[in-house]
C-alpha atoms as a PDB file:
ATOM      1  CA  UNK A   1      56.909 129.644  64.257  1.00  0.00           C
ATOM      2  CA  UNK A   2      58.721 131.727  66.851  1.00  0.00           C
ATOM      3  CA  UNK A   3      56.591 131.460  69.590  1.00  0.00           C
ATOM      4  CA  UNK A   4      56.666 127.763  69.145  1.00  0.00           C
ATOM      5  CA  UNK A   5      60.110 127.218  69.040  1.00  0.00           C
ATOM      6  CA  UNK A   6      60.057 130.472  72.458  1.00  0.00           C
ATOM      7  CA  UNK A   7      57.332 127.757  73.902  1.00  0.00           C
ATOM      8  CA  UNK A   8      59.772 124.407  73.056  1.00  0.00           C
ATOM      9  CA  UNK A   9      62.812 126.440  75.053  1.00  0.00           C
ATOM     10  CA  UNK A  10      60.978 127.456  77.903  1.00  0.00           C
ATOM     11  CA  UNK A  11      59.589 123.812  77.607  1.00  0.00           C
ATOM     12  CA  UNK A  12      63.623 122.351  77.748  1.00  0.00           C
ATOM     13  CA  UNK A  13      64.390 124.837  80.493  1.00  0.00           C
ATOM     14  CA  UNK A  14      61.802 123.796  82.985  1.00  0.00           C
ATOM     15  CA  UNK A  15      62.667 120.220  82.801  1.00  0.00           C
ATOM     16  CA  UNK A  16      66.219 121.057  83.109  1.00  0.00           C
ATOM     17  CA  UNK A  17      65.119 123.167  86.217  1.00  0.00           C
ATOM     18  CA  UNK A  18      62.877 120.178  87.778  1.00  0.00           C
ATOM     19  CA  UNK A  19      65.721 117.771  86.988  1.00  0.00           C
ATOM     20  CA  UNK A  20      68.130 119.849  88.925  1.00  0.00           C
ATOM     21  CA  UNK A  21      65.625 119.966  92.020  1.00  0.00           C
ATOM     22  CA  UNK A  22      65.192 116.487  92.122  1.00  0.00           C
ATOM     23  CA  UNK A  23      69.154 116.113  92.413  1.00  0.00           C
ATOM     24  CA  UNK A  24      71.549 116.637  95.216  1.00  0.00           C
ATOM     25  CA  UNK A  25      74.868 117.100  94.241  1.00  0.00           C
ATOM     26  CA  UNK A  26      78.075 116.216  96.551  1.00  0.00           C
ATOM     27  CA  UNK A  27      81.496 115.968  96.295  1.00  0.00           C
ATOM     28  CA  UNK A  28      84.282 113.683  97.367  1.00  0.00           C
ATOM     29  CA  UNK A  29      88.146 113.332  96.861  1.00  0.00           C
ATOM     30  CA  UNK A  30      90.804 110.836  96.986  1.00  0.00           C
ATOM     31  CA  UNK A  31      92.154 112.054 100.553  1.00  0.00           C
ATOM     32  CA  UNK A  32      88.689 110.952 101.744  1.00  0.00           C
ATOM     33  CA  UNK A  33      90.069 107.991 102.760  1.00  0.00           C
ATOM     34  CA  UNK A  34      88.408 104.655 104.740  1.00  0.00           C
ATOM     35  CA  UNK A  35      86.747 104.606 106.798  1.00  0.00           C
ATOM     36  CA  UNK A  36      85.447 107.698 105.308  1.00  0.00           C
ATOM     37  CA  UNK A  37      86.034 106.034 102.008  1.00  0.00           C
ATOM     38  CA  UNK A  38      85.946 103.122  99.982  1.00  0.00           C
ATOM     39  CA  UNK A  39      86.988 102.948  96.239  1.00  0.00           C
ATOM     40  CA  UNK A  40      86.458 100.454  93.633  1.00  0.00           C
ATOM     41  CA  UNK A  41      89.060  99.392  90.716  1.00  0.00           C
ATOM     42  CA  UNK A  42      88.088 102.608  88.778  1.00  0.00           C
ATOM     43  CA  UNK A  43      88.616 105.034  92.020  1.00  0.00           C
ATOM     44  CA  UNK A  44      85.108 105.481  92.640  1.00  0.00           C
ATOM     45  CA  UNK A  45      83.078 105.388  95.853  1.00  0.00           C
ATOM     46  CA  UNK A  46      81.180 102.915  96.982  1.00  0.00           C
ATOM     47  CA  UNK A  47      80.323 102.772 100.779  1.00  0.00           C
ATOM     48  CA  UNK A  48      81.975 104.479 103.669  1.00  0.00           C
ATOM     49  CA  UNK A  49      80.928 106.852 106.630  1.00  0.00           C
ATOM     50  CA  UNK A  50      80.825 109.734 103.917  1.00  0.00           C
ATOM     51  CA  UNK A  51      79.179 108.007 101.240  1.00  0.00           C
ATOM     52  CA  UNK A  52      76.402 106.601 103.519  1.00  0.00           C
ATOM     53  CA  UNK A  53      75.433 109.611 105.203  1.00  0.00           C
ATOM     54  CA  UNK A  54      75.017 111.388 102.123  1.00  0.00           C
ATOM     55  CA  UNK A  55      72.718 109.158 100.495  1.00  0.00           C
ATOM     56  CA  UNK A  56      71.122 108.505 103.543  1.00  0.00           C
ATOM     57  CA  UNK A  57      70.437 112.463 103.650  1.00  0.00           C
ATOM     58  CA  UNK A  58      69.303 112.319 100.030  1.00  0.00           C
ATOM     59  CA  UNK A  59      67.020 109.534 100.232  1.00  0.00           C
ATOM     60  CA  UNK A  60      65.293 111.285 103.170  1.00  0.00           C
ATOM     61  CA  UNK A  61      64.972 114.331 101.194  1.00  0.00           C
ATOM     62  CA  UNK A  62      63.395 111.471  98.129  1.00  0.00           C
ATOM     63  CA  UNK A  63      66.179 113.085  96.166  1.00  0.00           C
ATOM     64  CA  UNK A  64      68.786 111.460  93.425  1.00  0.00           C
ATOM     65  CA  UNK A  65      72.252 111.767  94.822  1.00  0.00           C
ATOM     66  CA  UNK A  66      75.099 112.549  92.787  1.00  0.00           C
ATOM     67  CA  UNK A  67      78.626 112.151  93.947  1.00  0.00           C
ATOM     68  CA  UNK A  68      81.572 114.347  91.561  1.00  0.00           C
ATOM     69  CA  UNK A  69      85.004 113.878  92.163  1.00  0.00           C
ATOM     70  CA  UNK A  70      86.282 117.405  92.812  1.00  0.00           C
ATOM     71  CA  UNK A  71      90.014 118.292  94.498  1.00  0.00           C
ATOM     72  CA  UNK A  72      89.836 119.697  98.416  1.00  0.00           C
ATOM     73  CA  UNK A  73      91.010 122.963  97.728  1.00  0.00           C
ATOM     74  CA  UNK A  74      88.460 123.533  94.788  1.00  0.00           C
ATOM     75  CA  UNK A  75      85.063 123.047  96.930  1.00  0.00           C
ATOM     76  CA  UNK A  76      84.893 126.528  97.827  1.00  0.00           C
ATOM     77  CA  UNK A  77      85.128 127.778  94.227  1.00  0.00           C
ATOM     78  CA  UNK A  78      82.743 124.741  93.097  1.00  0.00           C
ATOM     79  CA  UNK A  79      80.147 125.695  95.502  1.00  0.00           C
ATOM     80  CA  UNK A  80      79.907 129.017  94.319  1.00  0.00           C
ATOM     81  CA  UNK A  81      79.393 128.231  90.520  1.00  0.00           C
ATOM     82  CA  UNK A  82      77.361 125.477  91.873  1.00  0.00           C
ATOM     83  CA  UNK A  83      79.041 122.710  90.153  1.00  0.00           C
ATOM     84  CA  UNK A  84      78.373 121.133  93.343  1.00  0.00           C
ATOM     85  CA  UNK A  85      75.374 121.524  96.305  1.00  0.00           C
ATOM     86  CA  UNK A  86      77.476 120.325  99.082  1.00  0.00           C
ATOM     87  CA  UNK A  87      80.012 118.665 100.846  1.00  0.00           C
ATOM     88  CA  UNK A  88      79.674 116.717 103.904  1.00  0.00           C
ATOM     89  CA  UNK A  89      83.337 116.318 105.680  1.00  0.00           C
ATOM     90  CA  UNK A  90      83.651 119.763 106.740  1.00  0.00           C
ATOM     91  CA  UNK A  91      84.526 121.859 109.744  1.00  0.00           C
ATOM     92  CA  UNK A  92      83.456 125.770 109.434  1.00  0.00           C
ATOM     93  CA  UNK A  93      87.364 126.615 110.518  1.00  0.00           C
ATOM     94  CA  UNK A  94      88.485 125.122 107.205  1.00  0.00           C
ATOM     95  CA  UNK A  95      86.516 127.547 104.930  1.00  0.00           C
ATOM     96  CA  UNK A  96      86.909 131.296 104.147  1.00  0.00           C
ATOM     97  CA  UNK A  97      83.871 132.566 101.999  1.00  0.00           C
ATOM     98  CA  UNK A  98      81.196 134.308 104.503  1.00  0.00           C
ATOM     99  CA  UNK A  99      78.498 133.250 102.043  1.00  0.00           C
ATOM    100  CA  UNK A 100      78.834 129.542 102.188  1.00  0.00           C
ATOM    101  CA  UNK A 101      75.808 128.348 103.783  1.00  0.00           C
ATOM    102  CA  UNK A 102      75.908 125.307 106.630  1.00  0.00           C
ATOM    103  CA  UNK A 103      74.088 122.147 107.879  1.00  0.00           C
ATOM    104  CA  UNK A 104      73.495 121.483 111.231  1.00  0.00           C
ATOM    105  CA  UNK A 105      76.199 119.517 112.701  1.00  0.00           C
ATOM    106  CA  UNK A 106      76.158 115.377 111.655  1.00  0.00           C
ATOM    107  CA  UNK A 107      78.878 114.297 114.141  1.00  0.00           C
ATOM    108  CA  UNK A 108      82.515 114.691 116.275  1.00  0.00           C
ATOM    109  CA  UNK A 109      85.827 114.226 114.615  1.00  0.00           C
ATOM    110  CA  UNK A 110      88.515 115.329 116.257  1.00  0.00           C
ATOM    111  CA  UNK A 111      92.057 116.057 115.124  1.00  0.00           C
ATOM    112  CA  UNK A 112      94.937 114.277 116.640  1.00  0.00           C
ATOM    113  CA  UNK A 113      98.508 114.333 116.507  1.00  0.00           C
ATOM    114  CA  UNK A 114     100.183 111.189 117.175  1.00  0.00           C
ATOM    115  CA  UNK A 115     104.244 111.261 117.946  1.00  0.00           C
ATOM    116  CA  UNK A 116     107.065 109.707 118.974  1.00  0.00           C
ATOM    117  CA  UNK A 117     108.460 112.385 121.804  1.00  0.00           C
ATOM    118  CA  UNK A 118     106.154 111.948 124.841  1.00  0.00           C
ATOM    119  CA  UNK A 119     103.872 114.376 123.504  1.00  0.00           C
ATOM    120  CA  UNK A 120     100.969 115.056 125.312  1.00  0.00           C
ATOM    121  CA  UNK A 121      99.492 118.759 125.329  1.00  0.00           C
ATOM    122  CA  UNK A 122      99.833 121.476 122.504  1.00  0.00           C
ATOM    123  CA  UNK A 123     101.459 123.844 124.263  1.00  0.00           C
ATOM    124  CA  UNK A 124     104.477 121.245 124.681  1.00  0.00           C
ATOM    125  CA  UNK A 125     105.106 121.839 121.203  1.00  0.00           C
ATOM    126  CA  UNK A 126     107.075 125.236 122.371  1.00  0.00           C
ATOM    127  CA  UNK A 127     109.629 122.983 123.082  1.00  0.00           C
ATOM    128  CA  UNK A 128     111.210 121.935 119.990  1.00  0.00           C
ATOM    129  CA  UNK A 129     112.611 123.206 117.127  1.00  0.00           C
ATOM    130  CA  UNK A 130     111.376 122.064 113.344  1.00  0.00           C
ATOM    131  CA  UNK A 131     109.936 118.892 114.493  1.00  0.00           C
ATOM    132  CA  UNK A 132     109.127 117.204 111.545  1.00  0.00           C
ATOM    133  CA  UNK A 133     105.180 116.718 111.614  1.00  0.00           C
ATOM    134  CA  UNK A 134     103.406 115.172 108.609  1.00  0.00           C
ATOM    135  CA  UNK A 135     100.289 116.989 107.215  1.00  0.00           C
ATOM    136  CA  UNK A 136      98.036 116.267 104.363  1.00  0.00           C
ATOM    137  CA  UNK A 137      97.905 118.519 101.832  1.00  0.00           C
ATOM    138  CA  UNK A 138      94.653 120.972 101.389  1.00  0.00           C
ATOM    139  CA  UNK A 139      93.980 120.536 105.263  1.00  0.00           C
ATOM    140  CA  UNK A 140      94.423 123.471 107.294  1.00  0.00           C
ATOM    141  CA  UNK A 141      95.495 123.221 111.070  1.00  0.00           C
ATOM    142  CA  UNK A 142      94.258 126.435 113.253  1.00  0.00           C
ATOM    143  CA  UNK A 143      95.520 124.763 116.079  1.00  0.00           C
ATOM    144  CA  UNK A 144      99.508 124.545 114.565  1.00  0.00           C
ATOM    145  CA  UNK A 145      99.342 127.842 112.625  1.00  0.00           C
ATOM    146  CA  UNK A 146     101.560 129.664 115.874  1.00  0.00           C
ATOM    147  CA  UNK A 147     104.028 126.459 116.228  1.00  0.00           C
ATOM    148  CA  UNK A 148     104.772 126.542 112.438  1.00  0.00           C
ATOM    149  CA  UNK A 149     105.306 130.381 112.146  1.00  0.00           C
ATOM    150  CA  UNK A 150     107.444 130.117 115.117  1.00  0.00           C
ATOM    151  CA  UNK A 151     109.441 127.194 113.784  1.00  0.00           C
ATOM    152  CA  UNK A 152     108.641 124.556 116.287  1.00  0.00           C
ATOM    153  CA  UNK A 153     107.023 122.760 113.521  1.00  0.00           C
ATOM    154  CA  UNK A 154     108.224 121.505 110.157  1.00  0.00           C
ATOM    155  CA  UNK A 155     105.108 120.724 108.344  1.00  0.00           C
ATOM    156  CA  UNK A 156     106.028 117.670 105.960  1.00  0.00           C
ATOM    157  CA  UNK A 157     102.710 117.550 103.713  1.00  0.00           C
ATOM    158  CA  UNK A 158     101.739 114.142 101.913  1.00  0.00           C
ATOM    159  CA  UNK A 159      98.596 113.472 100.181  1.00  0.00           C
ATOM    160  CA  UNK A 160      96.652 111.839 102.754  1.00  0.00           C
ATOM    161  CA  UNK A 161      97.092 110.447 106.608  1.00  0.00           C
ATOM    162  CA  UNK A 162      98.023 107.264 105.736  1.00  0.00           C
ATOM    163  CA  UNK A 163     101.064 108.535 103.497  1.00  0.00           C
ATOM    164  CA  UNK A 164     102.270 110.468 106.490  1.00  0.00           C
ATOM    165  CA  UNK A 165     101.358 107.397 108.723  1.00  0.00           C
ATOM    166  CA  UNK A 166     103.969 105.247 106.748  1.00  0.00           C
ATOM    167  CA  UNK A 167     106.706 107.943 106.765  1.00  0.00           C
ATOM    168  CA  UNK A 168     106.604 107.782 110.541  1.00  0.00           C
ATOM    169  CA  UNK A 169     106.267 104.179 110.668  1.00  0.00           C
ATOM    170  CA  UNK A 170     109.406 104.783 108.783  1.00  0.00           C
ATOM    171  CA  UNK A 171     110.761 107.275 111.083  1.00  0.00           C
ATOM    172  CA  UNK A 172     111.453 109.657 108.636  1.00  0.00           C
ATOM    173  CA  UNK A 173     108.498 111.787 110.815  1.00  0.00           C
ATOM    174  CA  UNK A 174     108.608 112.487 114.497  1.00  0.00           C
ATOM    175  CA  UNK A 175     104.597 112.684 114.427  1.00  0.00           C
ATOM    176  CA  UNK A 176     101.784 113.063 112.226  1.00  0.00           C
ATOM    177  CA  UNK A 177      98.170 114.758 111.979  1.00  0.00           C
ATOM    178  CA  UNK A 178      94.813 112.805 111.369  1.00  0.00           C
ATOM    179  CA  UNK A 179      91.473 113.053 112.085  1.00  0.00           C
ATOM    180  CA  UNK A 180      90.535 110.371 114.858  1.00  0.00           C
ATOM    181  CA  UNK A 181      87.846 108.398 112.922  1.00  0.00           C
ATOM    182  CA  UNK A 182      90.343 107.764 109.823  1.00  0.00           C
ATOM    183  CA  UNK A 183      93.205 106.506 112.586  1.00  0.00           C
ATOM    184  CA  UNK A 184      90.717 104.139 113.809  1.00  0.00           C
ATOM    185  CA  UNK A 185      92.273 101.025 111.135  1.00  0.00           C
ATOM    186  CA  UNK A 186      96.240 102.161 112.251  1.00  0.00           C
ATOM    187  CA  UNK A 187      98.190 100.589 114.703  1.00  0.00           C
ATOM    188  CA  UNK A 188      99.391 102.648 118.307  1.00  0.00           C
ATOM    189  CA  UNK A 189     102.312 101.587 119.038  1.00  0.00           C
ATOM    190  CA  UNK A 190     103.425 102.019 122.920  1.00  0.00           C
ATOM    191  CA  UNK A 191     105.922 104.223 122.183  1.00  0.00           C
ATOM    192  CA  UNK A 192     102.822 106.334 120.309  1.00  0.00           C
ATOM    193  CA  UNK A 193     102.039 109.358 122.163  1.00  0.00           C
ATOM    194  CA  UNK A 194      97.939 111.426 121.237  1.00  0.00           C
ATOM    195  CA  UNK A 195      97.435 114.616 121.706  1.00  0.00           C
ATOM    196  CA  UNK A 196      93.935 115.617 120.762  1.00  0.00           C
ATOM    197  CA  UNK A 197      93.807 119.166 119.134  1.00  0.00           C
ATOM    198  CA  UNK A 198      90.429 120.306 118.764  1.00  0.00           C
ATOM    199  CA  UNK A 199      86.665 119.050 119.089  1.00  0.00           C
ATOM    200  CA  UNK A 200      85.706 119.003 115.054  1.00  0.00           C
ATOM    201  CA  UNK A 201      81.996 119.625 114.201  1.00  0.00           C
ATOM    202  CA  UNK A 202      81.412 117.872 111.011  1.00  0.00           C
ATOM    203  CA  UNK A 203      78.721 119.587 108.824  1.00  0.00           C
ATOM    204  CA  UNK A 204      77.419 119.895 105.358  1.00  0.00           C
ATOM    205  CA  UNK A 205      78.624 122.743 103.665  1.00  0.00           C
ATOM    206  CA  UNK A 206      76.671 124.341 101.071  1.00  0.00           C
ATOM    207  CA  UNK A 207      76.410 126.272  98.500  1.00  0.00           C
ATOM    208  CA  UNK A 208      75.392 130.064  99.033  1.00  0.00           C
ATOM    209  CA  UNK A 209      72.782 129.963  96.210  1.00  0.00           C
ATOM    210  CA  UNK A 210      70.870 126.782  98.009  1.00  0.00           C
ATOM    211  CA  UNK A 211      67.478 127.863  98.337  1.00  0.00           C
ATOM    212  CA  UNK A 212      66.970 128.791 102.508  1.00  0.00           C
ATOM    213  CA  UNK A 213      64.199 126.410 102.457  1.00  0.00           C
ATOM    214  CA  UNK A 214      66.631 123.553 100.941  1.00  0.00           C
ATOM    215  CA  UNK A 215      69.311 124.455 103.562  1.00  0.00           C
ATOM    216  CA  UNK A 216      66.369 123.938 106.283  1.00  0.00           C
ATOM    217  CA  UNK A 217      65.530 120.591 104.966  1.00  0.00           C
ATOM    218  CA  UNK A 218      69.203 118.846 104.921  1.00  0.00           C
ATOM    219  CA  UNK A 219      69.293 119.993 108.372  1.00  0.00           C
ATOM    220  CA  UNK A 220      66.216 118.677 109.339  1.00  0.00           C
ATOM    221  CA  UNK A 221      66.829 114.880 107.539  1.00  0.00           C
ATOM    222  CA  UNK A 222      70.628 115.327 109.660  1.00  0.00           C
ATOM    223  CA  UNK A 223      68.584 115.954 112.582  1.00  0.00           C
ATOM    224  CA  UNK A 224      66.040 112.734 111.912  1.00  0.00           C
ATOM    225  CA  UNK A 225      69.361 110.536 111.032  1.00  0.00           C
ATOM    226  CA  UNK A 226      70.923 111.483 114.565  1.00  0.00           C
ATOM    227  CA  UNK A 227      67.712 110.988 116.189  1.00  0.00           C
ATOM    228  CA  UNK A 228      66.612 107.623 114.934  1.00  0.00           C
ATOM    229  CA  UNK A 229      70.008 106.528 115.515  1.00  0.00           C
ATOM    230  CA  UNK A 230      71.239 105.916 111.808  1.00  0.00           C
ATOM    231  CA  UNK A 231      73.854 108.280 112.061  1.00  0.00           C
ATOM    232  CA  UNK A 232      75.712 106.561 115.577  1.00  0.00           C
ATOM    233  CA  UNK A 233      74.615 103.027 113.388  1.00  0.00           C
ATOM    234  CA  UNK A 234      76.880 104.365 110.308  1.00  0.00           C
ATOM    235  CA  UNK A 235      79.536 105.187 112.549  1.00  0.00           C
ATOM    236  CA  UNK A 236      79.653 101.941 114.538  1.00  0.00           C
ATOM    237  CA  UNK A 237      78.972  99.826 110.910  1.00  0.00           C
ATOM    238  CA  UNK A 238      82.793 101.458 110.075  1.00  0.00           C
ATOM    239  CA  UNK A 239      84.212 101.816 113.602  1.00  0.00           C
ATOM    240  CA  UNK A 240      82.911  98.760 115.183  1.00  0.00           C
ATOM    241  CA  UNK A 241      85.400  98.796 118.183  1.00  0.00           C
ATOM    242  CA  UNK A 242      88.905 101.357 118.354  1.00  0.00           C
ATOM    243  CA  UNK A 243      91.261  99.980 116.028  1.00  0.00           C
ATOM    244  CA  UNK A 244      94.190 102.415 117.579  1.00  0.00           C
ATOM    245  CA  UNK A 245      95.889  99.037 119.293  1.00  0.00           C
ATOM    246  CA  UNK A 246      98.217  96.521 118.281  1.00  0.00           C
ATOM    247  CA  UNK A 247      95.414  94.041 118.334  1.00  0.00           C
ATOM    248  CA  UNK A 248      93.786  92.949 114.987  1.00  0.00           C
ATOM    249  CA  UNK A 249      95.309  95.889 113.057  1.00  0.00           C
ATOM    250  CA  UNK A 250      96.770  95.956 109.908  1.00  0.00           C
ATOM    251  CA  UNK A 251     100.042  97.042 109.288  1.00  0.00           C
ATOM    252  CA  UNK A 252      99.659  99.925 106.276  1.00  0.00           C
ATOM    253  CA  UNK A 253     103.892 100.703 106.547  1.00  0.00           C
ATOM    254  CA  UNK A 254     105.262  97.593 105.701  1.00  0.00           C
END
């Protein structure tokens, strides 16, 4: 009788094992927002740059992809009681842990800070004294970290890009961070000024107990996606043409 029920356990756990193989796990949040993002009346994804490139990476792998809804500042800790397999809107300057394991790079997205003063470089940043700049919560900002501790900066955080975006269409903001591909549906203004901050590679990141021979294969189906074209076709299917003009924008502040 033991060794039956022994054989009806190791049974359970093997198909709970294969089950797991045969799934990818991702995560996204809330500040995901479009074009990275789109949400449906119960807040849950259902196209976007983010969520196509992830099934598009599963379904070359001839895996099940599931997408969990887990905060920004928790995929580090999620990743290591694998909760999750990966996440792929990240930059390796926005984690800590040595042991998280990474993709090969999936595309550019570059961080820029759009203001009101003339702007143009960094370094002209030295200039002022607690200029209000809006932030989004969760994201960290190598490129600021000097201007903040020397109080040329007051960070103002908000939830998400487009919050900040309507407190400086407000002017309650002399500027505001965002990464370039979720400005693309926001108005410039002339009186806008861009500085571009950095040169973001966009990987997967992943978890450190991902098999090596898993970690080779999601790079290898990025690789095939950039190669064949589908990720640049992704891109364009969101970004058809800059939206950072006057032109055939939407106005999010009103």
């Amino acid at each position: 009788m033991k060794t039956c029920l022994l054989i009806v356990i190791l049974t359970l756990l093997s198909n709970i094992v294969l089950a797991d193989e045969k799934k990818l796990r991702t995560s996204y949040y809330r500040q995901n927002m479009a074009p990275q993002l789109f949400f449906d009346e119960n807040n849950k994804p259902t196209s976007g740059i983010l969520f196509d490139i992830t099934h598009a990476i599963a379904d070359k792998l001839d895996l099940e992809l599931e997408m969990l809804p887990i905060p920004r500042k928790r995929i580090e800790q999620t990743l290591v009681r694998n909760i999750i397999d990966m996440h792929c809107a990240a930059n390796k300057s926005w984690y800590t842990l040595s042991t998280l394991q990474w993709s090969s790079v999936i595309y550019k997205n570059r961080d820029i800070l759009i203001n009101n003063k003339g702007i143009t470089t960094l370094t002209e940043l030295a200039d002022y004294q607690q200029l209000k700049i809006g932030t989004s919560l969760g994201y960290i900002y190598p490129e600021l970290v000097n201007y903040i501790s020397n109080n040329n900066i007051l960070p103002v955080s908000s939830v998400s890009p487009e919050d900040s975006y309507k407190q400086y269409r407000k002017n309650k903001i002399s500027g505001f961070v965002i990464p370039e591909i979720e400005a693309s549906p926001f108005i410039k203004e002339v009186t806008d000024s861009v500085v571009i901050m950095n040169n973001n590679d966009i990987r997967c990141v992943l978890a450190p107990s991902m098999k090596k021979s898993r970690v080779d294969n999601i790079s290898s189906a990025i690789e095939q996606l950039k190669s064949s074209g589908e990720i640049d076709a992704i891109l364009s299917k969101y970004m058809p043409e800059s939206k950072l003009a006057r032109e055939n924008s939407k106005i999010l502040a009103d």
